[in-house]
Protein backbone atom coordinates (compact mmCIF):
# COMPACT_ATOMS: atom_id res chain seq x y z
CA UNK A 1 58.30 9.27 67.91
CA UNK A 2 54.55 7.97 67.80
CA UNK A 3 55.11 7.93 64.04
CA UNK A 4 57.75 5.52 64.27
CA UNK A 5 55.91 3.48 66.50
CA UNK A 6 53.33 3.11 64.07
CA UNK A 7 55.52 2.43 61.22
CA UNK A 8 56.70 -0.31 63.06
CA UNK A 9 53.30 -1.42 64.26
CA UNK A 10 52.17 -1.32 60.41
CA UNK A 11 55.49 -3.40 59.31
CA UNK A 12 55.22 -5.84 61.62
CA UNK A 13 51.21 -6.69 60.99
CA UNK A 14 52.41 -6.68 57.19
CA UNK A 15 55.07 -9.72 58.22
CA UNK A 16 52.81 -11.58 60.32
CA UNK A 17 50.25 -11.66 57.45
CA UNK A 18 52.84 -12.63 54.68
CA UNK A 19 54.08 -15.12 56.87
CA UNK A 20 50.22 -16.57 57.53
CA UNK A 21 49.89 -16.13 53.91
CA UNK A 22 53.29 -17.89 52.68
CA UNK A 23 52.65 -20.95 54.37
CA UNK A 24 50.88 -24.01 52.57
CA UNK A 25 48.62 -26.54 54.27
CA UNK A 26 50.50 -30.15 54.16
CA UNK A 27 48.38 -32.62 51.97
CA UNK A 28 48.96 -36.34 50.53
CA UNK A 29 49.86 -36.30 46.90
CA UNK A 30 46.58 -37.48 45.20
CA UNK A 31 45.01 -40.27 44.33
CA UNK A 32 44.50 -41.63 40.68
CA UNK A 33 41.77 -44.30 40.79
CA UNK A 34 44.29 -46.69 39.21
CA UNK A 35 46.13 -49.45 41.14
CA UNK A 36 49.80 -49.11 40.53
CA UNK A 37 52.82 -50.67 40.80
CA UNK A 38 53.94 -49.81 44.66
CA UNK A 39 49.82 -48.90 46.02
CA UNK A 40 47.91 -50.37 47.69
CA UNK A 41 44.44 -49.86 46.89
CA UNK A 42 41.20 -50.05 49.36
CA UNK A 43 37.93 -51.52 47.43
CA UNK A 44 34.35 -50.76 48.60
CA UNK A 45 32.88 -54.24 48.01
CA UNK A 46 34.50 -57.77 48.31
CA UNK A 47 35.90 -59.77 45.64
CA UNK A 48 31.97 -61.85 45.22
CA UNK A 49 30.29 -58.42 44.48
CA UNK A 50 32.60 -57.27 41.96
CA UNK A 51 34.85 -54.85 44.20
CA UNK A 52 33.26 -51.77 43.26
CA UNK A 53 34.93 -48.39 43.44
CA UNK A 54 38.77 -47.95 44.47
CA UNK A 55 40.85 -45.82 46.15
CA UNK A 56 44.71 -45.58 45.86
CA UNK A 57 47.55 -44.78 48.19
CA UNK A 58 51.01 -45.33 48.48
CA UNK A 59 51.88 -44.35 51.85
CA UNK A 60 51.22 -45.17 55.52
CA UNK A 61 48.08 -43.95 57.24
CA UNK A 62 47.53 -43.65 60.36
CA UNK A 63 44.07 -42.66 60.14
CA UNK A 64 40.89 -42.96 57.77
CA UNK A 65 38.70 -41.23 60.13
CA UNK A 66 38.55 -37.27 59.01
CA UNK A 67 40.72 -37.38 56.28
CA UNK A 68 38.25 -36.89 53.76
CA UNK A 69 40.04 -40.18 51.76
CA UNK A 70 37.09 -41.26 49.44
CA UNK A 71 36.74 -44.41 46.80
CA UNK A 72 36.94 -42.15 44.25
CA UNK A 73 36.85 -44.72 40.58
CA UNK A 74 33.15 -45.58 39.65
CA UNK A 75 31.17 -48.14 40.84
CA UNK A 76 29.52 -49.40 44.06
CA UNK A 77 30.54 -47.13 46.99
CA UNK A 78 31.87 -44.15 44.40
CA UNK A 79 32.39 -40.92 46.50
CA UNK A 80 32.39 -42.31 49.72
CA UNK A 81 35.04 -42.36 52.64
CA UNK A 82 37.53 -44.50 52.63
CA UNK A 83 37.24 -44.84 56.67
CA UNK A 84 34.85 -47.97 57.74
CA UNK A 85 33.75 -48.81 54.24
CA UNK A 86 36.13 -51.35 52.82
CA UNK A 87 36.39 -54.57 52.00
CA UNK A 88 38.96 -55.80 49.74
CA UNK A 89 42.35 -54.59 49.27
CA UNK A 90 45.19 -55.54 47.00
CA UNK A 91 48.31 -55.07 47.51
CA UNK A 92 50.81 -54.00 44.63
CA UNK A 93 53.92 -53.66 46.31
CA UNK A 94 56.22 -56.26 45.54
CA UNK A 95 58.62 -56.74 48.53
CA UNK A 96 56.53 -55.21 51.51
CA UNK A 97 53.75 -56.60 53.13
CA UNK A 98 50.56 -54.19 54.69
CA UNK A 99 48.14 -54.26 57.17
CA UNK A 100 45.19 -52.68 57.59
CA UNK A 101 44.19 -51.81 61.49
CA UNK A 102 40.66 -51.43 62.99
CA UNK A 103 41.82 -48.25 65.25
CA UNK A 104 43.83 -45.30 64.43
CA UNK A 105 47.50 -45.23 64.49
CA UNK A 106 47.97 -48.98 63.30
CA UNK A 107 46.62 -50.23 66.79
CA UNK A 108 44.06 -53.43 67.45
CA UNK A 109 43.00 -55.89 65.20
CA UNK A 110 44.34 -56.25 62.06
CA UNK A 111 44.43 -57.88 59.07
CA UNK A 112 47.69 -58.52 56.59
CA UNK A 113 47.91 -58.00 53.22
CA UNK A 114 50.92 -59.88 51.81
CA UNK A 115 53.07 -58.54 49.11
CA UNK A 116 51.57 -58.89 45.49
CA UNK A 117 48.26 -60.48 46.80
CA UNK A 118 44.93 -58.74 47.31
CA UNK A 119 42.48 -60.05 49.17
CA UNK A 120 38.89 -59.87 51.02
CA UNK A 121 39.18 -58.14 54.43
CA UNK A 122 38.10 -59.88 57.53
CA UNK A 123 38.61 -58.70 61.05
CA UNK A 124 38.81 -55.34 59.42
CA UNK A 125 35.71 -55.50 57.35
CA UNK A 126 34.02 -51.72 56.79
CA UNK A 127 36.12 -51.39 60.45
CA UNK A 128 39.17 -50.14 58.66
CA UNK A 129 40.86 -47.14 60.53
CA UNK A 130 44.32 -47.05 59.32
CA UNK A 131 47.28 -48.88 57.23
CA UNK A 132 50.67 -49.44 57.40
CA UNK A 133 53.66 -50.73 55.58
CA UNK A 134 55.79 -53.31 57.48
């Protein structure tokens, strides 16, 4: 009998691991450092010091702040995060409009982005928390 019991003890430490082991971490498909068709794309700089370096994403995000989301094409700003340090974006998708939030989870001031336009930020200067699709 108290070999049984630790045959079962043993098989059921073996599932729990697998199961620990079989299960990936949920992550955002990357970014390119290109700006395509259906991104939009976060710029370090404004449009009168030359943008600097990009970062691409073409879903919602409801938070900058410890996602590790860095302007990752060269130039001014290269390799940092995303969070608090833009100010330009441009918008490539062609029938929905963005807007970029000072707070997390698309709340306080914002500013919009309309569809096929880019543009210098304003009330969200390098205070850019998240973005969202409308």
């Amino acid at each position: 009998m108290q070999l049984k019991t630790k045959i079962l003890a043993a098989a059921a430490a073996a599932i729990v691991s697998l199961g620990t082991v079989a299960v990936p971490q949920a992550s955002a498909a990357p970014s390119d450092a290109v700006c395509n068709t259906g991104e939009v794309c976060f710029y370090y700089n404004s449009a009168a010091h030359g943008y600097g370096s990009l970062a691409d994403f073409a879903w919602n995000i409801p938070t900058f702040n410890g996602t590790g989301y860095k302007f990752i094409s060269g130039g001014a700003g290269q390799g940092l995060l995303v969070w608090n340090n833009a100010a330009h974006v441009w918008n490539r998708h062609a029938t929905r409009d963005g807007r970029v939030y000072v707070n997390s989870n698309y709340a306080g001031s914002y500013d919009v982005v309309g569809k096929s336009s880019r543009r210098d930020l304003f009330a969200t200067k390098n205070d850019n928390a998240s973005f969202k699709w409308l």
